[in-house]
C-alpha atoms as a PDB file:
ATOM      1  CA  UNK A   1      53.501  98.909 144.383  1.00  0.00           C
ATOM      2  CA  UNK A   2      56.317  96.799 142.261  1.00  0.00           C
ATOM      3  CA  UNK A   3      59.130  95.454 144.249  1.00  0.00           C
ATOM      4  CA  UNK A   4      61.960  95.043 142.285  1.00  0.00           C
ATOM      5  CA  UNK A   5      64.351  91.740 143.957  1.00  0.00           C
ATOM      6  CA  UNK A   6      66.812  93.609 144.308  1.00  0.00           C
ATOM      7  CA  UNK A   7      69.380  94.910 147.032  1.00  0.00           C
ATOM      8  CA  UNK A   8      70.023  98.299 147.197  1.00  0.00           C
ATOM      9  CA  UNK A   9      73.596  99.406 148.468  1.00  0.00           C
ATOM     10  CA  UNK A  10      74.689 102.825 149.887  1.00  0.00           C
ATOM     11  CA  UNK A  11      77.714 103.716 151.278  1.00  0.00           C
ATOM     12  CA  UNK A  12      77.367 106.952 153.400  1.00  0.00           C
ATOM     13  CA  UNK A  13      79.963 109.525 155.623  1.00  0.00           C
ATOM     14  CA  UNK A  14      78.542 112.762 156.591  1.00  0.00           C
ATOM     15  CA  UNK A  15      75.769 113.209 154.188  1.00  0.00           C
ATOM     16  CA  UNK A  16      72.949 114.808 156.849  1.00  0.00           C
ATOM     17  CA  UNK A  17      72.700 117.997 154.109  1.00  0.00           C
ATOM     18  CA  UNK A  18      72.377 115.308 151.554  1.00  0.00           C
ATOM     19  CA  UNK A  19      70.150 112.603 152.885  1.00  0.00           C
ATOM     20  CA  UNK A  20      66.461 113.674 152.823  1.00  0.00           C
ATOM     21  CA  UNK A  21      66.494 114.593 149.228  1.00  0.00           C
ATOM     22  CA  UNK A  22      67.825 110.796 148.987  1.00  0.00           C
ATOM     23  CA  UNK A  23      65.130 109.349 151.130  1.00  0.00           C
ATOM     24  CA  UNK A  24      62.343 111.870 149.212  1.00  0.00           C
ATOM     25  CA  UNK A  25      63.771 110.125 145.991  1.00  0.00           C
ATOM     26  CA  UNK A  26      63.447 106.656 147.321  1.00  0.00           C
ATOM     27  CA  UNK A  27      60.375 107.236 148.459  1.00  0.00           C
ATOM     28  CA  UNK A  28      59.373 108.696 144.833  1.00  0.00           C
ATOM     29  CA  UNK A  29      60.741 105.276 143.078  1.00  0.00           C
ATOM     30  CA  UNK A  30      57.289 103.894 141.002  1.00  0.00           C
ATOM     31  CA  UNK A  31      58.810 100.546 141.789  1.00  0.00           C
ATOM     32  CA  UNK A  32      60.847  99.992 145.060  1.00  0.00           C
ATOM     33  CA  UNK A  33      63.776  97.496 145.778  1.00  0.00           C
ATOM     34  CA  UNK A  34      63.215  94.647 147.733  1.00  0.00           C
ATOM     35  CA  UNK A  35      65.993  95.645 150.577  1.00  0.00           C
ATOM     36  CA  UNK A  36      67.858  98.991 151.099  1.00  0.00           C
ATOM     37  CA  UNK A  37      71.220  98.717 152.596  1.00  0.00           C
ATOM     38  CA  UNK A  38      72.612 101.097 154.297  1.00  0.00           C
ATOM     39  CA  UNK A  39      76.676 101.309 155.270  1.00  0.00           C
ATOM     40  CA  UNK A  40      77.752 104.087 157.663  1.00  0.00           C
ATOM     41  CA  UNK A  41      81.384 104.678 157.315  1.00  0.00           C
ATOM     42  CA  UNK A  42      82.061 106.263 160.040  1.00  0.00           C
ATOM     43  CA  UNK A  43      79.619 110.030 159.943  1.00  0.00           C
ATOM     44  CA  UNK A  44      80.944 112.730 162.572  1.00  0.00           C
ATOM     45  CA  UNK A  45      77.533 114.258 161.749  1.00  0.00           C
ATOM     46  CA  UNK A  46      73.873 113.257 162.224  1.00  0.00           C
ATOM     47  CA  UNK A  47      74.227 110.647 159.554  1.00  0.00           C
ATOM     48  CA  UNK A  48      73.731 107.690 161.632  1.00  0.00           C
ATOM     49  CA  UNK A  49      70.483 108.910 163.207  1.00  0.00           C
ATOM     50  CA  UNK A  50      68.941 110.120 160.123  1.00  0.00           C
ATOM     51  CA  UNK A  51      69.608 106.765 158.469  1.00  0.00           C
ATOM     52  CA  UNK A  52      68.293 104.584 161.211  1.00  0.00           C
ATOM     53  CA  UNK A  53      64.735 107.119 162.470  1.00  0.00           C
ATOM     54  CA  UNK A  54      64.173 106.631 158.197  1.00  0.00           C
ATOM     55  CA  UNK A  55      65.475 103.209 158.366  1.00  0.00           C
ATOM     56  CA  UNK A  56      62.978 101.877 161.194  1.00  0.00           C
ATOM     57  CA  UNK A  57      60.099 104.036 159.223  1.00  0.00           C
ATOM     58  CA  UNK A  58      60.403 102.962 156.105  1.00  0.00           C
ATOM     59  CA  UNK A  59      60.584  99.202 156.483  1.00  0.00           C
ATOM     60  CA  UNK A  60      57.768  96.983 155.583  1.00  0.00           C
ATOM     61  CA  UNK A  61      57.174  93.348 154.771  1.00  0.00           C
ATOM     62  CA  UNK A  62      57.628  94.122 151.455  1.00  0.00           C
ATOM     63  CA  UNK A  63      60.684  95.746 151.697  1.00  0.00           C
ATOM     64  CA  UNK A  64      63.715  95.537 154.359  1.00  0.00           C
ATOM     65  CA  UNK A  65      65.765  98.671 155.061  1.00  0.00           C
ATOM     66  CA  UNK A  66      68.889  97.783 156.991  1.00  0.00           C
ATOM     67  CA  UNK A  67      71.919  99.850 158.615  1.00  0.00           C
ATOM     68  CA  UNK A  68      75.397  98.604 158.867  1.00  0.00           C
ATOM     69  CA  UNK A  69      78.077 100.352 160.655  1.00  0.00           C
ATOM     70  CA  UNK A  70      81.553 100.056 158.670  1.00  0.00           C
ATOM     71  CA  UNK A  71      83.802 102.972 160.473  1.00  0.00           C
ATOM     72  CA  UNK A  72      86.951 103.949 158.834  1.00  0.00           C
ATOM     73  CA  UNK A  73      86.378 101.929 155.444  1.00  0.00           C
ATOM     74  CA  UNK A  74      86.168 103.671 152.257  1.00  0.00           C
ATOM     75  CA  UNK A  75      83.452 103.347 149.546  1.00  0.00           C
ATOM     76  CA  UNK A  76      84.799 100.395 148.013  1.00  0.00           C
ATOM     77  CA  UNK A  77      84.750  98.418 151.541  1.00  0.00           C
ATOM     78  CA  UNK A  78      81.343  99.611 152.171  1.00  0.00           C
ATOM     79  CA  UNK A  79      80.101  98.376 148.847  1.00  0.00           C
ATOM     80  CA  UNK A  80      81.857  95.287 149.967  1.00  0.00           C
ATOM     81  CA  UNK A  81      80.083  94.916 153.336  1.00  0.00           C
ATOM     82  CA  UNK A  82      76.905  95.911 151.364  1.00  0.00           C
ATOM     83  CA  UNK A  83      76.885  92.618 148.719  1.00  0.00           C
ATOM     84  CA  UNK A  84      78.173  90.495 151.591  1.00  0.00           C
ATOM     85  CA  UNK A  85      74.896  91.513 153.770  1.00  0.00           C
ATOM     86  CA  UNK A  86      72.418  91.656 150.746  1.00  0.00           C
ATOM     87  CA  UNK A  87      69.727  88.565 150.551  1.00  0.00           C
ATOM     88  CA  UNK A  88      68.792  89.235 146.507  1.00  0.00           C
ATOM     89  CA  UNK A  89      70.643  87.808 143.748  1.00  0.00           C
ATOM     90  CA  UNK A  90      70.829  91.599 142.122  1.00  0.00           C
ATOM     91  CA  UNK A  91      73.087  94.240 143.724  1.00  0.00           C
ATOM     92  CA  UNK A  92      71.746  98.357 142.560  1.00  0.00           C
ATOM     93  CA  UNK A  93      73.896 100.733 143.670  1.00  0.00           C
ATOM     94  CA  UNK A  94      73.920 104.268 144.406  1.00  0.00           C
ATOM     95  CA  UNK A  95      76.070 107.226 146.157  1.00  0.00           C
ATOM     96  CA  UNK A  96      74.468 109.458 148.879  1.00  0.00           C
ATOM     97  CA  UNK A  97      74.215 112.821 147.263  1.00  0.00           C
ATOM     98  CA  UNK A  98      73.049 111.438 143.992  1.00  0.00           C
ATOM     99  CA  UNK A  99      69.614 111.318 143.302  1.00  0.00           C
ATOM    100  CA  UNK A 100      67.366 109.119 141.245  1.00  0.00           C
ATOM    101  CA  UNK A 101      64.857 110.022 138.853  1.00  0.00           C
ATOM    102  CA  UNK A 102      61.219 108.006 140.323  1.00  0.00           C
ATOM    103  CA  UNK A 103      61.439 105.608 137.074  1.00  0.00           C
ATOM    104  CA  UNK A 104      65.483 105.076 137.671  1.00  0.00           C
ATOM    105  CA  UNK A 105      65.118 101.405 138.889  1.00  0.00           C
ATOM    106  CA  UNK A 106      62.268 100.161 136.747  1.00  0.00           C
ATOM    107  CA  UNK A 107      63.987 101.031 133.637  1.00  0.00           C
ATOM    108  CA  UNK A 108      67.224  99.417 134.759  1.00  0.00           C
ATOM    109  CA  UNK A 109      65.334  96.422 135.811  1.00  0.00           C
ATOM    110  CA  UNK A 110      63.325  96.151 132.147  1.00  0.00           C
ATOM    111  CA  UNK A 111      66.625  96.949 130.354  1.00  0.00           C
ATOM    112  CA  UNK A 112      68.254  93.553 131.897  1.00  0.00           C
ATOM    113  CA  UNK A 113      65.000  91.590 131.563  1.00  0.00           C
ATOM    114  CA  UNK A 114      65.426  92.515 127.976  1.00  0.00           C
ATOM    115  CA  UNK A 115      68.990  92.494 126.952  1.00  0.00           C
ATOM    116  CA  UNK A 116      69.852  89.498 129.362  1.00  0.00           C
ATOM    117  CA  UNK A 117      72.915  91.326 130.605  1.00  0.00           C
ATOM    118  CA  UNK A 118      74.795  90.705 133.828  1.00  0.00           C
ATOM    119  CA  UNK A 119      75.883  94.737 134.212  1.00  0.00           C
ATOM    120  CA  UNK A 120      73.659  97.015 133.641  1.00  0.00           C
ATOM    121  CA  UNK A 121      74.975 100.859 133.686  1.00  0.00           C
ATOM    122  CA  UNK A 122      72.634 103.759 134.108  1.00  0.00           C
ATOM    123  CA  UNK A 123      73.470 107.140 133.862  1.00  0.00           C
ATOM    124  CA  UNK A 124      73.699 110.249 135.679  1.00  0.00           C
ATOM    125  CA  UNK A 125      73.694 114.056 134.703  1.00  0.00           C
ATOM    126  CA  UNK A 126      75.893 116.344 136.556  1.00  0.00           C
ATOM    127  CA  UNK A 127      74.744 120.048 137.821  1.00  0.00           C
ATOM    128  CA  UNK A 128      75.062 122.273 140.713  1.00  0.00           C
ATOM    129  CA  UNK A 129      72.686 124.957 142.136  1.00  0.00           C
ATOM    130  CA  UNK A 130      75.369 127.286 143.391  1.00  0.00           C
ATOM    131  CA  UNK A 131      78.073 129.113 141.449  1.00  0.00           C
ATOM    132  CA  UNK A 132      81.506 127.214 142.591  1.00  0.00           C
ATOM    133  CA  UNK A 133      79.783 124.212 141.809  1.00  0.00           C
ATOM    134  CA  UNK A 134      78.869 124.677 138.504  1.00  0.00           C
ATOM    135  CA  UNK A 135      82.331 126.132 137.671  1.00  0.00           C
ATOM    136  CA  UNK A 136      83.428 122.908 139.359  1.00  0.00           C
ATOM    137  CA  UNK A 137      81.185 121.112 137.549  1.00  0.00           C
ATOM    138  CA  UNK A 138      82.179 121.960 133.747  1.00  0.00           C
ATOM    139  CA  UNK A 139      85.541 121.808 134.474  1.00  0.00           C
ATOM    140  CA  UNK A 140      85.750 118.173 135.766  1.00  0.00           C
ATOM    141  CA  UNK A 141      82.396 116.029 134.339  1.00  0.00           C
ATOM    142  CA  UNK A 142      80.961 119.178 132.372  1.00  0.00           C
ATOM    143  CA  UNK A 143      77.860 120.766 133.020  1.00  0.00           C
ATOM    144  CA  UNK A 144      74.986 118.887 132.675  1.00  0.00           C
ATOM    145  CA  UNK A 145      76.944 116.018 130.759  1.00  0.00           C
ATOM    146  CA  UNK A 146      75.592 112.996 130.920  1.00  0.00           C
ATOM    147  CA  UNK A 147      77.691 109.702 131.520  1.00  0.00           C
ATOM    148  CA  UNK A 148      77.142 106.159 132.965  1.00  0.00           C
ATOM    149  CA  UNK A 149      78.618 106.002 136.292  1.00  0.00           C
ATOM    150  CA  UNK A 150      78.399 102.896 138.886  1.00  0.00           C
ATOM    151  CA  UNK A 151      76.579 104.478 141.698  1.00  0.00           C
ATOM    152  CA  UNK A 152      73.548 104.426 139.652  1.00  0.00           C
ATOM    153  CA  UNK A 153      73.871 100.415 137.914  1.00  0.00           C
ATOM    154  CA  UNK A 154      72.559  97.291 138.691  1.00  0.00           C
ATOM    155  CA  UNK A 155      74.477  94.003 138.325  1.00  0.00           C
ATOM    156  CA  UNK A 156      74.061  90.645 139.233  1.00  0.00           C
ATOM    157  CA  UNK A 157      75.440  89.267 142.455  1.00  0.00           C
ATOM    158  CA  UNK A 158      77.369  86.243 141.451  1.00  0.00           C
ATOM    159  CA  UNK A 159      79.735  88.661 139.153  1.00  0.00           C
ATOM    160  CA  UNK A 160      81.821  89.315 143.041  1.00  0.00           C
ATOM    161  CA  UNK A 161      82.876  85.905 143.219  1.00  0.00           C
ATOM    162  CA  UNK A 162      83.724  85.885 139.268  1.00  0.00           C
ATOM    163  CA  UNK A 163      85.653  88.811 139.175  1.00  0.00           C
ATOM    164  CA  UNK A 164      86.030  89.903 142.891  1.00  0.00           C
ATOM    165  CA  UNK A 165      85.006  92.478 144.785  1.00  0.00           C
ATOM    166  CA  UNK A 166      85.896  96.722 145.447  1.00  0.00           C
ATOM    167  CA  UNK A 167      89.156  97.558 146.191  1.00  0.00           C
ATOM    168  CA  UNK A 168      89.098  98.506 149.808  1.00  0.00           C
ATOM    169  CA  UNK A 169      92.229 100.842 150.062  1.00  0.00           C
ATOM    170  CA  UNK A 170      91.275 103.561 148.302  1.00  0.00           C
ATOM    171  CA  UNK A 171      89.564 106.665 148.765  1.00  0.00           C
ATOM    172  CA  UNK A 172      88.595 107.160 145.209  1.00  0.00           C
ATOM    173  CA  UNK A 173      88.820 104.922 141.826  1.00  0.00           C
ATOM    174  CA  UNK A 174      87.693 101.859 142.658  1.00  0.00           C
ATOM    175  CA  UNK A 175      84.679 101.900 140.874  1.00  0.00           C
ATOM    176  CA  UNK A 176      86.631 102.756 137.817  1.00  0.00           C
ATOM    177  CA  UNK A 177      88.791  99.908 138.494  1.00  0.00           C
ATOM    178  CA  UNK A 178      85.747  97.508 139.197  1.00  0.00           C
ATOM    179  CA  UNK A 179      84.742  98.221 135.897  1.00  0.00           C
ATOM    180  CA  UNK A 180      88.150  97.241 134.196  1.00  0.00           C
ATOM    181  CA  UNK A 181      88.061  93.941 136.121  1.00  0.00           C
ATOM    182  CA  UNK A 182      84.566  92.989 134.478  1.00  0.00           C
ATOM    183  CA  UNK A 183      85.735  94.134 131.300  1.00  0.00           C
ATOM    184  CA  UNK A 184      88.780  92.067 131.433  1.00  0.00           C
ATOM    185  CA  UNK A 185      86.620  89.295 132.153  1.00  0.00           C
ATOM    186  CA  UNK A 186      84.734  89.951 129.415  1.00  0.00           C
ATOM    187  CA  UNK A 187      81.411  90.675 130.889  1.00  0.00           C
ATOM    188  CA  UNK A 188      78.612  91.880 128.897  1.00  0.00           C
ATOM    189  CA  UNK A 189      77.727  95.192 130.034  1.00  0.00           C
ATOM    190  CA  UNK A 190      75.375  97.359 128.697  1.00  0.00           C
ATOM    191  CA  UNK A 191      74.171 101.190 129.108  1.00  0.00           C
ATOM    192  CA  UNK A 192      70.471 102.234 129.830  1.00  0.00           C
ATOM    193  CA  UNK A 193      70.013 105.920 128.758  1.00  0.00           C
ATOM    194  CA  UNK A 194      66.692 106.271 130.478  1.00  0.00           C
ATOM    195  CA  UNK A 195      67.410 104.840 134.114  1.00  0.00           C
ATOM    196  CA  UNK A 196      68.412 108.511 135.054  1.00  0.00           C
ATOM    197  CA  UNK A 197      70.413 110.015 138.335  1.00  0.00           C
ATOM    198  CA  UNK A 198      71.426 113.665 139.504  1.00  0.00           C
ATOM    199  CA  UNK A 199      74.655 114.975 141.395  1.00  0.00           C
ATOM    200  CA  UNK A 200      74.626 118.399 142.493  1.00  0.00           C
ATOM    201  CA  UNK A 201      77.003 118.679 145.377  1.00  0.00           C
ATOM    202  CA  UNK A 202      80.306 119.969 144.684  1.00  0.00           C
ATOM    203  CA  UNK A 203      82.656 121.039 146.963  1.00  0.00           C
ATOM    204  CA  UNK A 204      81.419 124.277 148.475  1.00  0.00           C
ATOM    205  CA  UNK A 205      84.910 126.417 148.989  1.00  0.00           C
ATOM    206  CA  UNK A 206      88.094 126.075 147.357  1.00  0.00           C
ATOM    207  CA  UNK A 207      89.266 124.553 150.457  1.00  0.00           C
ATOM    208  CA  UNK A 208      87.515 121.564 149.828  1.00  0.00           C
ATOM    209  CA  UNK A 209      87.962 121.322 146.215  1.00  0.00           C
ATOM    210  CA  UNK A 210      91.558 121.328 146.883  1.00  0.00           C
ATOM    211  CA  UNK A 211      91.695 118.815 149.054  1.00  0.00           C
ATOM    212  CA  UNK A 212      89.377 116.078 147.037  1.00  0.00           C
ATOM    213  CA  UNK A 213      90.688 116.948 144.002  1.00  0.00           C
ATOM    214  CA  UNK A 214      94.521 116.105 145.852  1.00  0.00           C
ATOM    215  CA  UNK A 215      93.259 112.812 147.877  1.00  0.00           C
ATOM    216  CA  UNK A 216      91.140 111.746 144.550  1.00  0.00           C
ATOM    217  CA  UNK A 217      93.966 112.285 142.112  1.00  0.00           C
ATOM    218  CA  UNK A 218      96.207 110.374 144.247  1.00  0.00           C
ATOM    219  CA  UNK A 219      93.964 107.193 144.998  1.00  0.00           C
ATOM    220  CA  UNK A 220      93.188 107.304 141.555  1.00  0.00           C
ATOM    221  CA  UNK A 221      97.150 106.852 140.735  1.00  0.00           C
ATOM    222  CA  UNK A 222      97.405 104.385 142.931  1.00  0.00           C
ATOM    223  CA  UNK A 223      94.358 102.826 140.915  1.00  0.00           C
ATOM    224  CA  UNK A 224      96.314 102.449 137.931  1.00  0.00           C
ATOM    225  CA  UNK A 225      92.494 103.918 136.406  1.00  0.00           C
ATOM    226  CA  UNK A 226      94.096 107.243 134.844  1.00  0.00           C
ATOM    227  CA  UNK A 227      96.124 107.120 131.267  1.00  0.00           C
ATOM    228  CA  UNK A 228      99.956 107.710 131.591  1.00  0.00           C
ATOM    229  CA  UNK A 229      99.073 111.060 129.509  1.00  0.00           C
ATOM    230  CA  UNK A 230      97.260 112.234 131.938  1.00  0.00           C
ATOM    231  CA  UNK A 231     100.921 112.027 134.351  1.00  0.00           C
ATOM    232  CA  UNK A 232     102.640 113.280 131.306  1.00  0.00           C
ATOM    233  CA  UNK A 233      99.932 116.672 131.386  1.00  0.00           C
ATOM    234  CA  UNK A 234      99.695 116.679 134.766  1.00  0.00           C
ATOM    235  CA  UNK A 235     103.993 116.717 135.310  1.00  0.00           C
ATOM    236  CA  UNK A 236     104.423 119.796 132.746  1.00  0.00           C
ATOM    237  CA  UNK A 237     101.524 121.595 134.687  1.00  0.00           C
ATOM    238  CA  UNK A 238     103.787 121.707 137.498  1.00  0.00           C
ATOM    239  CA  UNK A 239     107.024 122.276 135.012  1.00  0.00           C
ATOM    240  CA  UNK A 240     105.196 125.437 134.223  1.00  0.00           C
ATOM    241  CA  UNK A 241     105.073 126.638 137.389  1.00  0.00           C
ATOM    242  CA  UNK A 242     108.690 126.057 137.643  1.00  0.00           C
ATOM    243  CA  UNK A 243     109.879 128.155 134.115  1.00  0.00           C
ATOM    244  CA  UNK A 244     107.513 130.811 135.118  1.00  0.00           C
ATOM    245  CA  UNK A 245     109.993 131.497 138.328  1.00  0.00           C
ATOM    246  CA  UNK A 246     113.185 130.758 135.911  1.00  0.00           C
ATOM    247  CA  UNK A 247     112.491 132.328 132.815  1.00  0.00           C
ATOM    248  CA  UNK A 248     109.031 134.172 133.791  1.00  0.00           C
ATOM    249  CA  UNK A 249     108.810 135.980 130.031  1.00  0.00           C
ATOM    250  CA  UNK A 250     108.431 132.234 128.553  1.00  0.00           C
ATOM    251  CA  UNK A 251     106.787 130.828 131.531  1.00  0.00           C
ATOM    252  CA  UNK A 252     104.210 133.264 132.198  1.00  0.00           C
ATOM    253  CA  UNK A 253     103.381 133.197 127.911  1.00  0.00           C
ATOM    254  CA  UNK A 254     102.718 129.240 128.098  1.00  0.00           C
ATOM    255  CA  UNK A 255     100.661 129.798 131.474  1.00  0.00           C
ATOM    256  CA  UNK A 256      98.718 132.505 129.579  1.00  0.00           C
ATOM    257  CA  UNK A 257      97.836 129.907 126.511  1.00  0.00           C
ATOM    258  CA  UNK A 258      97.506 127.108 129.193  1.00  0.00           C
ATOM    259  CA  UNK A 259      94.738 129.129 131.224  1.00  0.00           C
ATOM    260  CA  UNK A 260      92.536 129.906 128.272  1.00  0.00           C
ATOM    261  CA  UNK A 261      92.761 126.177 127.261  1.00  0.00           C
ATOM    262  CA  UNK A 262      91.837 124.546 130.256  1.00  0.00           C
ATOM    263  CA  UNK A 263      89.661 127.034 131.774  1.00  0.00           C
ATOM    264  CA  UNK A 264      88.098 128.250 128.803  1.00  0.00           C
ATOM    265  CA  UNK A 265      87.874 125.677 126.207  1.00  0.00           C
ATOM    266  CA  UNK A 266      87.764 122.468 128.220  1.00  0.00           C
ATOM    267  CA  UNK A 267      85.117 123.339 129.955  1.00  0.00           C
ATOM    268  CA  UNK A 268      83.042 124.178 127.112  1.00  0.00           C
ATOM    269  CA  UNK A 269      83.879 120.808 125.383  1.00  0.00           C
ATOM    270  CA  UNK A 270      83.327 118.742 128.540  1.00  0.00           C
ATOM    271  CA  UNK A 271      79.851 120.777 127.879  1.00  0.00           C
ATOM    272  CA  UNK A 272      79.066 119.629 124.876  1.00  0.00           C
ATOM    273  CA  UNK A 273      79.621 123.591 123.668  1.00  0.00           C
ATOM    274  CA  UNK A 274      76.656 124.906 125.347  1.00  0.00           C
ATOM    275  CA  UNK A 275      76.960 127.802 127.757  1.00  0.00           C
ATOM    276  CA  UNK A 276      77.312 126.410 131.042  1.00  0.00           C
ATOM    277  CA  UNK A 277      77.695 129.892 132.829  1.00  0.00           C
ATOM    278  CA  UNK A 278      75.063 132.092 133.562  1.00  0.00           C
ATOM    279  CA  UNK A 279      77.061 135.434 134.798  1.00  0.00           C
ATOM    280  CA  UNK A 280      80.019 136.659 132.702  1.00  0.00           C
ATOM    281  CA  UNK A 281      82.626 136.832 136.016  1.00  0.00           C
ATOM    282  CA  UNK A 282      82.363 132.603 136.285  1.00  0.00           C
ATOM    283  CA  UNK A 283      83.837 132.458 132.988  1.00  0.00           C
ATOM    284  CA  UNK A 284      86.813 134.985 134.532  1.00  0.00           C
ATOM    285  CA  UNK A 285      87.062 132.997 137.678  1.00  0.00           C
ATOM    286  CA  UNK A 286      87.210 129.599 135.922  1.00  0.00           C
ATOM    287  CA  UNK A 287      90.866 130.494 134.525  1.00  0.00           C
ATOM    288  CA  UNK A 288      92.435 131.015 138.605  1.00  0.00           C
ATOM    289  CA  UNK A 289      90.019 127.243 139.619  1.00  0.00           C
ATOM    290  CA  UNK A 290      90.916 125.558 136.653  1.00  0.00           C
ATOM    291  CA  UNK A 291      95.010 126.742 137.727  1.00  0.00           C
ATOM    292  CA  UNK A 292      94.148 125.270 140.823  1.00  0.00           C
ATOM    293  CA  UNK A 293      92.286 121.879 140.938  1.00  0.00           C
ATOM    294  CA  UNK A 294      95.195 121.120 138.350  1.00  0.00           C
ATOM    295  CA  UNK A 295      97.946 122.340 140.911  1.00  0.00           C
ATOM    296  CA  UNK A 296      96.280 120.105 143.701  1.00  0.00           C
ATOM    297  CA  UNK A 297      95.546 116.999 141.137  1.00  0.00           C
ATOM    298  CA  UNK A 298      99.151 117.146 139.832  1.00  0.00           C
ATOM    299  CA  UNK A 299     100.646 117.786 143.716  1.00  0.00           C
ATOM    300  CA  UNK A 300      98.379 114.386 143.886  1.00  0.00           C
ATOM    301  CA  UNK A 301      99.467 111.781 141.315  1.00  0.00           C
ATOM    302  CA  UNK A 302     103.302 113.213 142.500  1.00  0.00           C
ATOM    303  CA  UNK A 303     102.439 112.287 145.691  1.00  0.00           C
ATOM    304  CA  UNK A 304     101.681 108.908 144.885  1.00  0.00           C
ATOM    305  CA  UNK A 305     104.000 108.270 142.845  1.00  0.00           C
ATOM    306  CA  UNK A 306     106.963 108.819 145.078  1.00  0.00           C
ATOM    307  CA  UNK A 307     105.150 106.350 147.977  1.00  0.00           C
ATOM    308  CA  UNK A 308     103.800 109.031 149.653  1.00  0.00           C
ATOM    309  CA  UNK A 309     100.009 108.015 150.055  1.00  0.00           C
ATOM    310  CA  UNK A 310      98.344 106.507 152.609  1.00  0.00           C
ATOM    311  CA  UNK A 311      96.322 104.591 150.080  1.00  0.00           C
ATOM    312  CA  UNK A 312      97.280 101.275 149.511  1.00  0.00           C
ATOM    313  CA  UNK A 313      96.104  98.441 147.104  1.00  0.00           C
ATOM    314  CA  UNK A 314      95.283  95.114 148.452  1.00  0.00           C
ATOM    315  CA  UNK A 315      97.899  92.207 148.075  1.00  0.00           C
ATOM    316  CA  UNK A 316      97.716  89.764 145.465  1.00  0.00           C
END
């Protein structure tokens, strides 16, 4: 078996429905990492066990599997505590809930040996097994689009004490942000098409998608890592709502056009235009979700705009 020297980080909370596919994919891996690092934020669930029964099986000489208790932080802490613990000189990271394809690390491990980059993205392709999450799906990443995210990237260790480490305060962004600080440091990064990973788990009620889509939107503002546009879009969603009760005839004609825009068309093009539906009353209840997540997101960056957020960036 290879052993790639690397560390692998995960940040976990409440993943027990998530975690054996993870440890089935790990297992999978043609070439393993030299250390897996584990960093329980604070599961309610059977997290903790799960992670420490695989934990205690799965290490070896070859390769160290370690659990670190972190309760309360948020991912970007967790990374944090992750790099801090990690012996190799090359941090991987991933997400529970996202899976890797068995050649994932190899091929991000050959594509730095061979471009003699620092950051190394790979990329993972979004989906969903159930019919809320694909609607969920093609109207945030699009379904089955495939982008380079960070839970899925290797990068060398020293870049932390070049360009720092995760923002800690928030709940959501900080990769995003991460990213901007190594570009503004002019890092070379590059993108490996082949190192592949999966995310399938969506919220599964509107409940839920409410509420990440309002905690995500607002961490994200506090982020700075969303385009003043997207406040500009986000403001006259809300407008809308507003004329419909004031002059409903206008308001109600713009929240027509609105709905077949953003629930119709923008999911398609997040698509790539292919059919991401496969029964013809998704493509009905898109318009309502699509109303929604874009009530909560907007109720969001509001939010944290006026100081209302419990998310906070880090002084200095």
């Amino acid at each position: 078996m290879t052993i790639i020297p690397v560390s692998l980080v995960i940040p976990v909370r409440n993943e027990a429905e998530t975690l054996t596919e993870l440890f089935e994919a790990l297992v999978a891996l043609s070439a393993k990492p030299a250390e897996i690092i584990f960093v329980d934020t604070g599961s309610t669930d059977s997290s903790l066990l799960l992670l420490e029964k695989w934990a205690i099986l799965e290490s070896s000489e070859r390769t160290c599997c370690q659990v670190l208790n972190l309760s309360g932080g948020y991912p970007g802490a967790a990374r944090n505590r992750g790099v801090v613990a990690a012996t190799q000189d090359w941090i991987v990271f991933l997400d529970s809930g996202i899976v890797p394809s068995p050649d994932w690390l190899i091929k991000l491990w050959e594509s730095q040996v061979a471009e003699g980059s620092d950051a190394v993205f790979g990329v993972c392709s979004f989906v969903s097994d159930t019919s809320l999450g694909r609607m969920i799906c093609a109207l945030s990443s699009g379904y089955r689009k495939v982008l380079p995210v960070l839970p899925a990237s290797l990068f060398r260790r020293s870049l932390f004490d070049k360009v720092g480490f995760f923002e800690e305060g928030l709940r959501s962004g900080e990769d995003l942000l991460w990213k901007k600080m190594l570009v503004d440091a002019r890092v070379p990064m590059s993108v490996c098409n082949s190192a592949c990973v999966e995310y399938r788990h969506f919220p599964s009620s509107l409940k839920q998608a409410f509420q990440k889509w309002f905690i995500y939107e607002q961490s994200a503002t506090i982020a700075g890592v969303k385009s003043k546009a997207r406040t500009v879009v986000l403001l006259l969603v809300l407008a809308m709502y507003a004329l419909i009760l004031f002059l409903p005839h206008l308001g109600l004609a713009l929240f027509s056009s609105y709905l077949l825009a953003r629930g119709f068309l923008d999911p398609l093009r997040r698509s790539n235009w292919t059919v991401w539906w496969t029964k013809w009353w998704q493509i009905i209840g898109m318009l309502p979700l699509a109303a929604l997540l874009d009530f909560a997101a907007a109720l969001g960056r509001v939010t944290a705009l006026l100081g209302l957020s419990s998310f906070r960036l880090r002084a200095g």
